[in-house]
Protein backbone atom coordinates (compact mmCIF):
# COMPACT_ATOMS: atom_id res chain seq x y z
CA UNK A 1 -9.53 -21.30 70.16
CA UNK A 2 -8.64 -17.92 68.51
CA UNK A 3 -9.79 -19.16 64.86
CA UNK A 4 -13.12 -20.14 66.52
CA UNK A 5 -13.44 -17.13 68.06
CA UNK A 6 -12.77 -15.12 65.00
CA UNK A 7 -15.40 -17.43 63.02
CA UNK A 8 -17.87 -16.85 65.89
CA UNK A 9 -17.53 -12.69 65.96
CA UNK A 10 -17.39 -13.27 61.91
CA UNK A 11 -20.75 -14.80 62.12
CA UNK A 12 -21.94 -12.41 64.54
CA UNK A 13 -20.76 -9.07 62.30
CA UNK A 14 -22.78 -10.47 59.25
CA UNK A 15 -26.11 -11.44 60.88
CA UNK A 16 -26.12 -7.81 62.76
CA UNK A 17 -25.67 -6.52 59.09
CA UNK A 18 -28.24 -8.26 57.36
CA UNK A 19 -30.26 -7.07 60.30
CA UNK A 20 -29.51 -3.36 60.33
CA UNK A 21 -29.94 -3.66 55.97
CA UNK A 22 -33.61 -5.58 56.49
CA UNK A 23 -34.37 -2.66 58.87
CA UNK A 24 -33.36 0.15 56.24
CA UNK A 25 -34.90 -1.96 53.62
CA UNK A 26 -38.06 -1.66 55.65
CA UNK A 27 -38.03 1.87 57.09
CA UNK A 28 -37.62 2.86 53.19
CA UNK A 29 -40.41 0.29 51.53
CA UNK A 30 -42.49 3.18 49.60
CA UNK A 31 -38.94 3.25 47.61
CA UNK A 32 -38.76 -0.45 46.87
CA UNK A 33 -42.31 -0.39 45.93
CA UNK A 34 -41.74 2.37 43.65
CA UNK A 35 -38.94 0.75 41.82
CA UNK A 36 -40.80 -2.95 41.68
CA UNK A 37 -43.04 -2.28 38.52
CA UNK A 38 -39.52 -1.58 36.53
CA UNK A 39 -37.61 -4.69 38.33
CA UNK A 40 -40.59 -6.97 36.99
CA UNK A 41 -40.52 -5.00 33.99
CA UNK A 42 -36.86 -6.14 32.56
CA UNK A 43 -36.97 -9.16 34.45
CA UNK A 44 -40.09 -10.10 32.06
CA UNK A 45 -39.61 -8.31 29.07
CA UNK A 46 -35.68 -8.85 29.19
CA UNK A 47 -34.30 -11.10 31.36
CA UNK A 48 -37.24 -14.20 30.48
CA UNK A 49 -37.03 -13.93 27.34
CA UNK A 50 -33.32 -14.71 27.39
CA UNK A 51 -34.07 -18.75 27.91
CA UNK A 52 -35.40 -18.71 24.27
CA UNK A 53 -30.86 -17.86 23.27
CA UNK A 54 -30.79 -21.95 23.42
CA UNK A 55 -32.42 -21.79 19.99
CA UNK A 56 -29.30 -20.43 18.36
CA UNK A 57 -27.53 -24.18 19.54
CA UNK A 58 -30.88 -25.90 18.32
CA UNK A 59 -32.24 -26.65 14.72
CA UNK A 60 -35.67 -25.38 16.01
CA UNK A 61 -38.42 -26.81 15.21
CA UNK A 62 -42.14 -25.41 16.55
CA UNK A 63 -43.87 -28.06 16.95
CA UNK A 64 -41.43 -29.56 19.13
CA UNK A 65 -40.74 -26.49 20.81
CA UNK A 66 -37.34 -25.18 22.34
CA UNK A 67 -36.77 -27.33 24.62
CA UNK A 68 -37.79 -30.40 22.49
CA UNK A 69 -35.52 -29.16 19.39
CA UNK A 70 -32.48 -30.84 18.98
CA UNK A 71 -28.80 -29.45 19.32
CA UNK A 72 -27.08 -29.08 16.69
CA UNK A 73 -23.84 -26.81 18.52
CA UNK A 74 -22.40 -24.07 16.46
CA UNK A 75 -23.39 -25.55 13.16
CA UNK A 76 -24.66 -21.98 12.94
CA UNK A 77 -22.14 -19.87 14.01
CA UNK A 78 -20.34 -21.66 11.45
CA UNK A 79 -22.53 -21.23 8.98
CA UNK A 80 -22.66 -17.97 9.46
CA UNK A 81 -18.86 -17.20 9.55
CA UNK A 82 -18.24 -19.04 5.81
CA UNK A 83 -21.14 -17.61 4.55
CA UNK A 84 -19.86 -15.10 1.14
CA UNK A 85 -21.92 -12.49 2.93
CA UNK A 86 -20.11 -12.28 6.15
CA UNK A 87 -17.56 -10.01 5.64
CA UNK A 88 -20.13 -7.73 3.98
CA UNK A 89 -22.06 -7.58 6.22
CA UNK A 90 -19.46 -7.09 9.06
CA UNK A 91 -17.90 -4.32 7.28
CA UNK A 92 -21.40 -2.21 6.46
CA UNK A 93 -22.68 -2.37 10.11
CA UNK A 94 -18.56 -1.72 11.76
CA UNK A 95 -18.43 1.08 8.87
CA UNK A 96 -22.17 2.61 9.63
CA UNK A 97 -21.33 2.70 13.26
CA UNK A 98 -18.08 4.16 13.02
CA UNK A 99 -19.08 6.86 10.81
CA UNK A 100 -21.81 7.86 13.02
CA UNK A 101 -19.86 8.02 15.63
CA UNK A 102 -16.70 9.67 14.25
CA UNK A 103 -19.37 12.62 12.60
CA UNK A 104 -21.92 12.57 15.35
CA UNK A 105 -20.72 12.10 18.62
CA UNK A 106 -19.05 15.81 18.48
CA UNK A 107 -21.97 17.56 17.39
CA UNK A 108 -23.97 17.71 20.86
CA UNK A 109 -21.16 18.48 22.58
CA UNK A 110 -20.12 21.52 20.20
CA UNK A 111 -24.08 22.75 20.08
CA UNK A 112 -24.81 22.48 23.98
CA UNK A 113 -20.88 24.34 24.31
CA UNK A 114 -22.45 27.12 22.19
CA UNK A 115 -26.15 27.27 23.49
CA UNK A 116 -24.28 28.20 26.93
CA UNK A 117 -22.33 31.07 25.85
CA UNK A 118 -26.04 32.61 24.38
CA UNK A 119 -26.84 35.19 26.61
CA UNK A 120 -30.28 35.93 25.31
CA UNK A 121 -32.79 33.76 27.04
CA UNK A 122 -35.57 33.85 24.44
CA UNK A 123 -32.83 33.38 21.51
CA UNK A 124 -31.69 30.70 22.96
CA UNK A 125 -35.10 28.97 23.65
CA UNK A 126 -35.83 29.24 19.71
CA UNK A 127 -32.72 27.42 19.34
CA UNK A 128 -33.69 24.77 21.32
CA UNK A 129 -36.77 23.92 20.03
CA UNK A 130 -35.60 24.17 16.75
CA UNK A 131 -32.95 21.80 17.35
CA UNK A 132 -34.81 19.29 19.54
CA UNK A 133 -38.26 19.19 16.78
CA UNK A 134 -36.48 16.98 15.15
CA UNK A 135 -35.93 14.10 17.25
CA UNK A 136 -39.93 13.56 17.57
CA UNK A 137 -40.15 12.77 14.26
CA UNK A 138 -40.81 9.64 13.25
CA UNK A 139 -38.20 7.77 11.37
CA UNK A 140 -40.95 6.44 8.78
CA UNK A 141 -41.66 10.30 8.29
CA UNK A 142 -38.22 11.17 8.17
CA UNK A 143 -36.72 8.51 4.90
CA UNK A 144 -39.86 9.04 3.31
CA UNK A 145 -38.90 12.78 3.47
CA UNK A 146 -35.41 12.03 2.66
CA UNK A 147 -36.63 10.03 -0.91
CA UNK A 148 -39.18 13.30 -1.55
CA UNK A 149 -36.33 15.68 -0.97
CA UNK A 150 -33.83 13.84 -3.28
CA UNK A 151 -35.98 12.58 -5.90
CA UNK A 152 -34.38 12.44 -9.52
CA UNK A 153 -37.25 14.03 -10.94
CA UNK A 154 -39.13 15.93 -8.41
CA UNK A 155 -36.26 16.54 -5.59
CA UNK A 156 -35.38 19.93 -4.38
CA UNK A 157 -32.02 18.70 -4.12
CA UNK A 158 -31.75 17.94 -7.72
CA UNK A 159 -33.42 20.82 -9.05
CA UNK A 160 -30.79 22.81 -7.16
CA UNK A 161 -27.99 20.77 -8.59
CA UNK A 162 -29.78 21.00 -12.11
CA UNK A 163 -29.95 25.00 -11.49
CA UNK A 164 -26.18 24.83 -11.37
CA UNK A 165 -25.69 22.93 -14.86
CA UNK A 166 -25.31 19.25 -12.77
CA UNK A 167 -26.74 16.28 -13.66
CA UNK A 168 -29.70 14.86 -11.38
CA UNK A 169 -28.29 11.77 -8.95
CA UNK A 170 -30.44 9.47 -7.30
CA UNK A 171 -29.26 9.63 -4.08
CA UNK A 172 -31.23 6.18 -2.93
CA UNK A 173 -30.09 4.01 -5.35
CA UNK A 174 -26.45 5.08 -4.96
CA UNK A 175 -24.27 2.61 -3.08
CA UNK A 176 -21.62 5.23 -2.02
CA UNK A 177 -24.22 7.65 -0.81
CA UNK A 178 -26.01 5.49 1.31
CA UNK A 179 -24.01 5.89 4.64
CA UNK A 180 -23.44 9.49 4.52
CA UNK A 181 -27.13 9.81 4.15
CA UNK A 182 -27.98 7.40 6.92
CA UNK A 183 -25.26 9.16 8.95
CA UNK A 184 -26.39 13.15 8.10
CA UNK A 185 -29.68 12.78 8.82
CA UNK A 186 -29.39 10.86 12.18
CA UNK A 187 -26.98 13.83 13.23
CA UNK A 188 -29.79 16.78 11.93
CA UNK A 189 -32.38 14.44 13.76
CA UNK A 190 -31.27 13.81 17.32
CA UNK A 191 -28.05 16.11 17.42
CA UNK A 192 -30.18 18.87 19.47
CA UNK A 193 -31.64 16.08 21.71
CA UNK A 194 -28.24 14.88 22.55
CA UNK A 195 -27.32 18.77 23.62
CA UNK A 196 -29.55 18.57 26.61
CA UNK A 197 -27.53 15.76 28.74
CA UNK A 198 -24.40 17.94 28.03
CA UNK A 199 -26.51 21.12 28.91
CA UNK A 200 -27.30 19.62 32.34
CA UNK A 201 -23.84 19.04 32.97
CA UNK A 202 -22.46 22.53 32.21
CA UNK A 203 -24.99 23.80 34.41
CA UNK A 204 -23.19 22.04 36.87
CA UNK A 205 -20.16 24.04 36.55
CA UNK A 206 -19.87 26.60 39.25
CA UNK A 207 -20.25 30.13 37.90
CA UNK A 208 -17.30 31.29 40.47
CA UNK A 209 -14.95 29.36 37.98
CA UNK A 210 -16.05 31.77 35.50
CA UNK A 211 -16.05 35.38 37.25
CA UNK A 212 -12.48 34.11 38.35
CA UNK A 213 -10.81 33.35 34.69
CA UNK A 214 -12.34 36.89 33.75
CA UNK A 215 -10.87 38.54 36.62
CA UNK A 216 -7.80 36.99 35.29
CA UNK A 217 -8.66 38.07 32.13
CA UNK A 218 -9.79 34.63 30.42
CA UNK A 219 -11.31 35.47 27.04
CA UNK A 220 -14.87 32.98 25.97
CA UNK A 221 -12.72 30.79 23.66
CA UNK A 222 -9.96 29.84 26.97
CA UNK A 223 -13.16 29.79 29.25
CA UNK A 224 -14.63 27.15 27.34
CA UNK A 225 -11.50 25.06 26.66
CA UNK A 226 -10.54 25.27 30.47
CA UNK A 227 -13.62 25.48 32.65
CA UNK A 228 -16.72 24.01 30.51
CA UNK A 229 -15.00 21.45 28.41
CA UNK A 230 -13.12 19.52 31.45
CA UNK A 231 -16.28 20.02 33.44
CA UNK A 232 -18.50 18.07 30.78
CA UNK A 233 -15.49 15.09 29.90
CA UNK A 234 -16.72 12.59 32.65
CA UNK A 235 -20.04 12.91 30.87
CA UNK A 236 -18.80 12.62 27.75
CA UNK A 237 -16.48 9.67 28.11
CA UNK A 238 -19.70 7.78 29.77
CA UNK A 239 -21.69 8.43 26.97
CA UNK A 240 -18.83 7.49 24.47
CA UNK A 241 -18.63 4.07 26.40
CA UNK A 242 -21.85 3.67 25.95
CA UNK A 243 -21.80 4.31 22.19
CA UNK A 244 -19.20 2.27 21.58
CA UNK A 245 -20.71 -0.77 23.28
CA UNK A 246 -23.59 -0.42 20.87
CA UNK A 247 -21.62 -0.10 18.06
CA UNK A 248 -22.38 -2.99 16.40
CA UNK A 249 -26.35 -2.37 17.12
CA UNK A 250 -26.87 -0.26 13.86
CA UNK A 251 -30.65 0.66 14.16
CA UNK A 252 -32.80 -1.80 11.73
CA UNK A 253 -35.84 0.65 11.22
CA UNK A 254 -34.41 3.35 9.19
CA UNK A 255 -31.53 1.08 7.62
CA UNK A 256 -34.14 -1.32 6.00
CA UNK A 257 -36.31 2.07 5.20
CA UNK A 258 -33.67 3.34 3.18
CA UNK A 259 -32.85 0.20 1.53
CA UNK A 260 -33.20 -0.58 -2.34
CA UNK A 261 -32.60 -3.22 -4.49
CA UNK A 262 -29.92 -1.04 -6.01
CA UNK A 263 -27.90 0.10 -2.94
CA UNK A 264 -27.92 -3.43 -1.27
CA UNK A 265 -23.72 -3.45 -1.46
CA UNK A 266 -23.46 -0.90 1.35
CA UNK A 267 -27.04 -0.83 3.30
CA UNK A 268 -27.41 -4.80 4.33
CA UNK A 269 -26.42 -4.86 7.93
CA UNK A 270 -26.74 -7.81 10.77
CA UNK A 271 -29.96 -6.34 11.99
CA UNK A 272 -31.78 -5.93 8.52
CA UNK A 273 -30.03 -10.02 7.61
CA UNK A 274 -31.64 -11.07 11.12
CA UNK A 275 -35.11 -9.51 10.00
CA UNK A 276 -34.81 -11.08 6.77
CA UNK A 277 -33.75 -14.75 7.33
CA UNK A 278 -35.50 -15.08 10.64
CA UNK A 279 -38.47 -13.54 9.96
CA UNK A 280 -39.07 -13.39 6.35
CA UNK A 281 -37.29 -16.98 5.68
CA UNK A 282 -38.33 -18.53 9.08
CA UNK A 283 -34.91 -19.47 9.79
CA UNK A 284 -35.11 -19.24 13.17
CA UNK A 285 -32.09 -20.47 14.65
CA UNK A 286 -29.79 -19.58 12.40
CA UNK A 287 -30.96 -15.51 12.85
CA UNK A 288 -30.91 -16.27 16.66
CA UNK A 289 -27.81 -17.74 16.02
CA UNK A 290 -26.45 -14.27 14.20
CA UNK A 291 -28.46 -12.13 16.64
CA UNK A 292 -26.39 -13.69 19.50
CA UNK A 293 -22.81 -12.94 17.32
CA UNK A 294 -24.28 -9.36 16.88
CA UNK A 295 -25.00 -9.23 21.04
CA UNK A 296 -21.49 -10.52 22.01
CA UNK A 297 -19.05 -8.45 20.31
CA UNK A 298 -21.18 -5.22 21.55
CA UNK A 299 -20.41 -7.04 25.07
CA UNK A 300 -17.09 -7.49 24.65
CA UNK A 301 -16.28 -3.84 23.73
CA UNK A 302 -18.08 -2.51 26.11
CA UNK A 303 -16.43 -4.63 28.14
CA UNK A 304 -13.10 -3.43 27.13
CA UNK A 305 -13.88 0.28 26.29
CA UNK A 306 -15.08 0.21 30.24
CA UNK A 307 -11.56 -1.26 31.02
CA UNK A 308 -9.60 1.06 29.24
CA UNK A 309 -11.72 4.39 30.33
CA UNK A 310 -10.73 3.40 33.82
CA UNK A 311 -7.08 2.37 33.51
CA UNK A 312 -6.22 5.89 31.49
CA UNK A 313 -8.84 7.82 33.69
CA UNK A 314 -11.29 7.91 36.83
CA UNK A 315 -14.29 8.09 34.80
CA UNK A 316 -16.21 4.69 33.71
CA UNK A 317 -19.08 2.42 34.18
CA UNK A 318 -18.33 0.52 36.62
């Protein structure tokens, strides 16, 4: 009799729930109608379109469609894996991403640390603009500045090096050089945009913190290492999970704008190999197929850099 009672109050507890969340749900519609337009967004634009991943287990064939295509397994995984360009390919886009990273991920957090300490409003507004132009600027714009700029014959970076008894390099169709440049000019492009999530975050920071460590006789440099620096970390660590879940999603805009015939050995990355034999060769399934590798791993780490933010610390994801 006690087990049925328990089931019966059980029963009870949930439909009053359900209940008293279909009455909040409906005292706060205007909300829920707000957010609807993005739900259907991402569930059209995102979540449909995930049905068509089935092609990377098919040998796809249009006129049949993807549900009339035939399944072939991991015959393209497979492929993929003993292909001679696999481990190329795996090493550019792991080595672009962790270079980025390693070089760019600091910057923001070093530019918004000093923006705070300017005490001249105007000063510091220049700044910001300064930095921030950049990231508006179109990434088409941007390499096709980036080959004017370092030109063999015409460059202003080879005319300097000339000017200094060097020989002219040409920058573009130099294997070795193509990461850093990839790298440097993301960092000089979106390095003052990244500044302003950080620059939120200090502002955070209670400014009794601060008029205490000076009445204790904190200098700047302590201030920032003790009050702003721990006060931006849970930010920081969020956005460095983030990063790191991406990190095999190299961009494939400016990576294929950059790209020569000459500097092939370091630029070919997934994303550029999925544009090109999907695409270009109409190998459909087997760039779905590659696509789906590429989506995976970043899953997994993100996965795992999620697990291990929250076993050392407090601060993660979910």
């Amino acid at each position: 009799m006690r087990g049925v009672k328990e089931a019966t109050l059980e029963i009870h507890f949930k439909k009053q729930y359900r209940l008293k969340r279909w009455k909040r749900m409906k005292g706060n519609y205007e909300l829920y109608l707000f957010l609807l337009p993005t739900v259907v967004y991402f569930l059209i634009f995102h979540y449909g379109p995930m049905y068509g991943i089935q092609i990377a287990f098919k040998n796809f064939i249009a006129v049949e469609g993807i549900w009339g295509s035939p399944w072939v397994g991991i015959d393209h995984f497979q492929r993929f894996f003993n292909s001679f360009q696999f481990w190329t390919l795996l090493r550019n886009t792991l080595g672009l991403s962790v270079y980025g990273l390693a070089a760019g991920f600091p910057i923001p957090i070093i530019l918004a640390l000093l923006l705070n300490q300017l005490s001249s409003k105007k000063y510091k507004k220049i700044v910001q603009t300064v930095t921030y132009a950049p990231h508006f600027i179109s990434t088409v714009v941007l390499v096709g500045t980036m080959f004017v700029f370092l030109s063999p014959r015409n460059g202003l970076v080879n005319h300097i090096i000339e000017l200094f008894g060097g020989e002219p390099v040409f920058f573009m169709a130099r294997p070795e050089w193509f990461q850093t440049l990839y790298v440097f000019s993301g960092i000089w492009q979106n390095a003052g945009w990244g500044t302003i999530i950080y620059l939120a975050s200090l502002s955070g920071i209670s400014p009794d913190l601060h008029e205490a460590a000076i009445m204790d006789g904190a200098g700047r440099i302590q201030r920032i290492w003790h009050i702003d620096l721990p006060g931006i970390m849970p930010t920081a660590v969020i956005i460095l999970i983030l990063n790191l879940g991406r990190i095999m999603g190299v961009g494939f805009e400016k990576a294929y704008l950059m790209q020569t015939a000459l500097n092939l050995d370091s630029s070919e990355i997934i994303a550029t190999y999925v544009y090109k034999v999907g695409l270009l060769n109409a190998q459909f399934s087997f760039s779905a197929a590659v696509g789906l590798f590429n989506a995976v791993v970043n899953l997994i780490l993100l996965v795992s850099v999620n697990k291990i933010a929250k076993t050392i610390g407090e601060t993660s994801l979910w």
